[in-house]
Protein backbone atom coordinates (compact mmCIF):
# COMPACT_ATOMS: atom_id res chain seq x y z
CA UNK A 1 0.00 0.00 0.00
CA UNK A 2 1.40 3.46 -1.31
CA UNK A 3 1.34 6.46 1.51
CA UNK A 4 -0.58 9.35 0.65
CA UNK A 5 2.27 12.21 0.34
CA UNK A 6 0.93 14.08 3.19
CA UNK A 7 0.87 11.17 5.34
CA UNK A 8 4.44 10.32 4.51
CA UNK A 9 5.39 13.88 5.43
CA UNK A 10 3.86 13.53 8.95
CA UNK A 11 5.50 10.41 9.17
CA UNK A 12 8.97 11.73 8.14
CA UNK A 13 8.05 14.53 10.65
CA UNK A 14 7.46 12.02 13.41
CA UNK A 15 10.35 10.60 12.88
CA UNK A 16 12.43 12.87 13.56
CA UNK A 17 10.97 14.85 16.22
CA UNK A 18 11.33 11.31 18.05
CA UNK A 19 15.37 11.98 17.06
CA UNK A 20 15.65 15.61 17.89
CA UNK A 21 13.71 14.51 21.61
CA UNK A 22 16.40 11.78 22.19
CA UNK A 23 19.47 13.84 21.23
CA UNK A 24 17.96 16.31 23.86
CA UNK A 25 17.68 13.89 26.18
CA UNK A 26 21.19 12.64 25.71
CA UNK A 27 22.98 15.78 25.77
CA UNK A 28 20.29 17.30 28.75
CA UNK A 29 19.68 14.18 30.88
CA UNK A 30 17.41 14.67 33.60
CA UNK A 31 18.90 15.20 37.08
CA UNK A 32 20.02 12.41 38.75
CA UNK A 33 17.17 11.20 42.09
CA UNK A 34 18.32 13.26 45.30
CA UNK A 35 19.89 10.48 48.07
CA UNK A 36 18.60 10.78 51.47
CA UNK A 37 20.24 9.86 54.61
CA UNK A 38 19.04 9.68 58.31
CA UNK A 39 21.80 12.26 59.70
CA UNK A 40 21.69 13.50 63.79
CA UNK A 41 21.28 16.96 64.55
CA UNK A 42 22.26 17.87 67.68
CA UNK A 43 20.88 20.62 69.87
CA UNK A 44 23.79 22.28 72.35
CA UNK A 45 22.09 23.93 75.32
CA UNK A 46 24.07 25.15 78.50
CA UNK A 47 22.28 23.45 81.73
CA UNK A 48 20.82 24.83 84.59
CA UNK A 49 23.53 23.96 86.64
CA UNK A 50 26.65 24.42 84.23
CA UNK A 51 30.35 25.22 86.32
CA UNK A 52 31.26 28.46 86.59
CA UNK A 53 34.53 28.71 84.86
CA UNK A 54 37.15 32.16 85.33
CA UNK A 55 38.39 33.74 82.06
CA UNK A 56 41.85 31.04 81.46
CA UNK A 57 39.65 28.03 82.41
CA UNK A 58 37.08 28.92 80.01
CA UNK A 59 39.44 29.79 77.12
CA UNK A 60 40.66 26.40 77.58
CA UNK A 61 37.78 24.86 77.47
CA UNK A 62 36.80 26.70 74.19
CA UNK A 63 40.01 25.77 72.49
CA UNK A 64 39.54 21.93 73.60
CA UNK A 65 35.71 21.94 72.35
CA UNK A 66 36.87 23.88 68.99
CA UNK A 67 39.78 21.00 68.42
CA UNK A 68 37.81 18.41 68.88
CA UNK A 69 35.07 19.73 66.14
CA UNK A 70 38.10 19.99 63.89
CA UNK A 71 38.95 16.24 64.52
CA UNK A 72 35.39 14.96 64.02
CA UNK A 73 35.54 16.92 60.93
CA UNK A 74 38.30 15.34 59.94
CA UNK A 75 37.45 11.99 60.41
CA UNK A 76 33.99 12.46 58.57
CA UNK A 77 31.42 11.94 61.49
CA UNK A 78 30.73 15.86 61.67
CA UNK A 79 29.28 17.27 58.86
CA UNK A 80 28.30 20.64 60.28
CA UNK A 81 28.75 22.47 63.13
CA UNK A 82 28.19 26.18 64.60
CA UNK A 83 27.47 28.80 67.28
CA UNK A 84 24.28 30.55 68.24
CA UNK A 85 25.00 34.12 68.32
CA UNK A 86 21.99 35.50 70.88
CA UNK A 87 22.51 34.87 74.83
CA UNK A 88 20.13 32.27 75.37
CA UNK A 89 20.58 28.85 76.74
CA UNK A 90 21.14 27.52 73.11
CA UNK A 91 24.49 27.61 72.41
CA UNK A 92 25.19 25.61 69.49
CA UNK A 93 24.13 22.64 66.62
CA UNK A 94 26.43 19.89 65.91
CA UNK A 95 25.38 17.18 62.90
CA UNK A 96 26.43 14.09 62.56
CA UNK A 97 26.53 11.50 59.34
CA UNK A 98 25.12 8.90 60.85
CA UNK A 99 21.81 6.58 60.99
CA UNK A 100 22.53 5.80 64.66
CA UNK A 101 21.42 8.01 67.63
CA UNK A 102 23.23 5.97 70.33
CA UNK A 103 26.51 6.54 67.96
CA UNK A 104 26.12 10.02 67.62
CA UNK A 105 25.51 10.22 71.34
CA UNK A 106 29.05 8.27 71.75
CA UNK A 107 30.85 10.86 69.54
CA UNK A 108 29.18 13.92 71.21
CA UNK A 109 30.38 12.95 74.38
CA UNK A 110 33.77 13.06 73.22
CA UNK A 111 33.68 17.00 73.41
CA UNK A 112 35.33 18.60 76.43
CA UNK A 113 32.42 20.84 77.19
CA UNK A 114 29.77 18.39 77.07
CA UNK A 115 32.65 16.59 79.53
CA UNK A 116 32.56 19.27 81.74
CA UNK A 117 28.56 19.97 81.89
CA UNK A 118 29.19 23.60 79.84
CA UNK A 119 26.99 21.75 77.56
CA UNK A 120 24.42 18.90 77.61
CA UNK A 121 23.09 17.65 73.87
CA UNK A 122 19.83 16.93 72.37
CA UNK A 123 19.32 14.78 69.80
CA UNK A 124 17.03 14.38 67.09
CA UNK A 125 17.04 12.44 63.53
CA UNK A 126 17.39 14.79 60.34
CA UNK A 127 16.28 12.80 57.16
CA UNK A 128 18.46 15.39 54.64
CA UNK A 129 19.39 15.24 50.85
CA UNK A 130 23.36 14.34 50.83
CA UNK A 131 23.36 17.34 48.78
CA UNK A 132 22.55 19.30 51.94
CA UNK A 133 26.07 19.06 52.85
CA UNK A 134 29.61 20.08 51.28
CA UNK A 135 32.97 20.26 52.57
CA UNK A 136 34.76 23.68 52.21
CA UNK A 137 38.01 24.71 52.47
CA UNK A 138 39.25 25.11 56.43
CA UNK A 139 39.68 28.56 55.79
CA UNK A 140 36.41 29.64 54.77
CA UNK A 141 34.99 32.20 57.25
CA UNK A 142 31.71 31.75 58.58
CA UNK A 143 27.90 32.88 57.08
CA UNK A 144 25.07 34.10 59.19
CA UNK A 145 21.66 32.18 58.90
CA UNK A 146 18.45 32.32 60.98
CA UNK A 147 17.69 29.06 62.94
CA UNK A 148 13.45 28.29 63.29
CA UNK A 149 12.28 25.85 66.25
CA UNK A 150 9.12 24.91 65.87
CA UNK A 151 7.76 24.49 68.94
CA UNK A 152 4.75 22.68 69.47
CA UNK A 153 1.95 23.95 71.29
CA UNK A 154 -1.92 22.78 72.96
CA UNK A 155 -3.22 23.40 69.87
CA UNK A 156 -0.96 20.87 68.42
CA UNK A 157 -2.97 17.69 67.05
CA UNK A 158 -1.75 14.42 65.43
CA UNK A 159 -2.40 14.20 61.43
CA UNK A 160 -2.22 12.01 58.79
CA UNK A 161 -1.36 12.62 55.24
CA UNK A 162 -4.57 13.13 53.71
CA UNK A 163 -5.12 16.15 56.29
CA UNK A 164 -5.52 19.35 54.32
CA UNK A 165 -3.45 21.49 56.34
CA UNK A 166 -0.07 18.82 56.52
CA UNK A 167 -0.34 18.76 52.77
CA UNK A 168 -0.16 22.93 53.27
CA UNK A 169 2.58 22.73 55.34
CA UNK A 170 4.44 20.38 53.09
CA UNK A 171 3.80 22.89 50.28
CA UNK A 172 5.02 25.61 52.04
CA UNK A 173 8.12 24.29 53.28
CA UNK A 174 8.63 22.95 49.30
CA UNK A 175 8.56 26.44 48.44
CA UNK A 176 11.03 27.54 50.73
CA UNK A 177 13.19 24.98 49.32
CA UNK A 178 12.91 25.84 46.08
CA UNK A 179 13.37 28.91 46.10
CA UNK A 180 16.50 28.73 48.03
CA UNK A 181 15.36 30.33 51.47
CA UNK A 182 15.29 27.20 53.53
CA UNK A 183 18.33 24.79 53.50
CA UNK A 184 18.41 22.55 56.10
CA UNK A 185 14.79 20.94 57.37
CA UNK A 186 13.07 19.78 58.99
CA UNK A 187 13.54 17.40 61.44
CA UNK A 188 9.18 15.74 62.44
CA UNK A 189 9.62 14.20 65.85
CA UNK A 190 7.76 14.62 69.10
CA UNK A 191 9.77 18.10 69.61
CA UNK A 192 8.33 20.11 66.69
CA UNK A 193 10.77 20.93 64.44
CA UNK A 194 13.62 22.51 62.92
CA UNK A 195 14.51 24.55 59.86
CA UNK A 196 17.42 27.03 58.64
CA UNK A 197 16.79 29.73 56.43
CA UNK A 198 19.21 32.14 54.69
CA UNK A 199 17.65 35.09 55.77
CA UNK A 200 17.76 37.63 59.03
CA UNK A 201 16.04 36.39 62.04
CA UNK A 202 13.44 39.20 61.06
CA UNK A 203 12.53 38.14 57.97
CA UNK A 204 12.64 34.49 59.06
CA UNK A 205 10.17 35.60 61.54
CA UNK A 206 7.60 36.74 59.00
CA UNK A 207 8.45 34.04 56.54
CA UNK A 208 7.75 31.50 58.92
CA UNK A 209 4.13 33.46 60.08
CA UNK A 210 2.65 32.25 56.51
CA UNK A 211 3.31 28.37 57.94
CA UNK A 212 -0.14 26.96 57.89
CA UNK A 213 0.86 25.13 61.05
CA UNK A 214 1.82 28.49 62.54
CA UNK A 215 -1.20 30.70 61.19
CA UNK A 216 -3.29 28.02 62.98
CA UNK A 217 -1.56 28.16 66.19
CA UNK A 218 -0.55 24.55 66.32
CA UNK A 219 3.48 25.26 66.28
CA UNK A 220 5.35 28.06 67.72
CA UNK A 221 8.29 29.40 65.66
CA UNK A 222 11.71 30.50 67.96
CA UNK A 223 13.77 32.31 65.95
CA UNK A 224 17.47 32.46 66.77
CA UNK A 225 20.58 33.69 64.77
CA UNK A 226 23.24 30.97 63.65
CA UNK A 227 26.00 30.76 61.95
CA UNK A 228 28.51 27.73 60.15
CA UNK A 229 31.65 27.62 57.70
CA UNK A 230 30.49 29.49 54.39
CA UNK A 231 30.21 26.96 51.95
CA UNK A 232 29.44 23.83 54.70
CA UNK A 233 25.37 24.26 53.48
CA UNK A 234 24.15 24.33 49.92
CA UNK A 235 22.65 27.20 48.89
């Protein structure tokens, strides 16, 4: 049976748009699935009943807790550490590349100032993109960022994932994401959660007021200032 001429046309046609689709394909492949992995953040607070320490005591101290961060680091359990910059009782984060809690709990306790009570940990598992991570050079200085606890509060109720507003949060926090204001977060246990943003503390503030979960009073955003290497978060 002879083709019309029109109909071998579209056919030619068809043909090759099928060709001109797979060179694209070839020479703009699709990016690759992000890899996730169960990593432990760790909360630093300073207890209740921390030692007072005079001025060479706690300089030593300091220097102890900052060389052991460095060896972690070195040795590839740490992935990310830094201070909190306001006075409150939390005085630090700490994150460790592992799946197991009671490990990360064993390497924390290898820090002098959790040692000496100047610090006592929390921990909580952080289910991150590897791509959350990156190892600069040692003498990159460090970049500000704006910490959010979310805090839950009596309003707080248990949800599934059909529930409108968890499917609103989710979007939300997507958004953040992509658009490159959140970078790290968050962490869904029974403490709340957790979430760094590349922004002031103020305008984290008012970003985090459009939560869903916030509007509706059932978590409590605490806003702190934070900082790490520059280059140890993507972003």
């Amino acid at each position: 049976m002879t083709l019309h001429p029109v109909l071998r046309i579209l056919a030619a046609l068809s043909v090759l748009s099928v060709i001109v689709a797979a060179k694209a394909i070839a020479q703009n492949p699709p990016p690759p699935p992000e890899h996730y992995f169960f990593y432990q953040l760790v909360l630093l607070r300073r207890p209740p009943n921390a030692p007072q320490l005079d001025a060479a005591a706690g300089q030593n101290l300091q220097e102890a807790h900052m060389a052991n961060i460095r060896r972690l680091w070195k040795e590839g359990k740490l992935v990310m550490a830094g201070p909190f910059l306001d006075d409150t009782p939390l005085r630090g984060i700490f994150v460790f590349k592992t799946e197991s809690q009671p490990e990360a709990e064993r390497w924390a306790r290898t820090d002098p100032a959790i040692q000496a009570n100047r610090l006592a940990p929390e921990f909580h598992t952080w289910i991150q993109p590897e791509s959350t991570f990156h190892t600069p050079p040692e003498s990159n200085p460090m970049e500000n960022y704006a910490v959010v606890l979310l805090n839950k509060t009596e309003k707080t109720r248990t949800h599934n994932g059909s529930d409108l507003i968890l499917q609103q949060h989710i979007a939300f926090l997507k958004s953040l994401r992509d658009s490159g204001q959140m970078v790290g977060g968050p962490y869904r246990d029974t403490a709340g959660g957790f979430l760094i943003l590349t922004t002031t503390t103020e305008e984290a503030a008012r970003i985090v007021a459009s939560d869903p979960l916030v509007a509706a009073g059932e978590l409590k955003p605490e806003v702190h200032p934070w900082m790490t290497q520059k280059g140890a978060l993507g972003r």
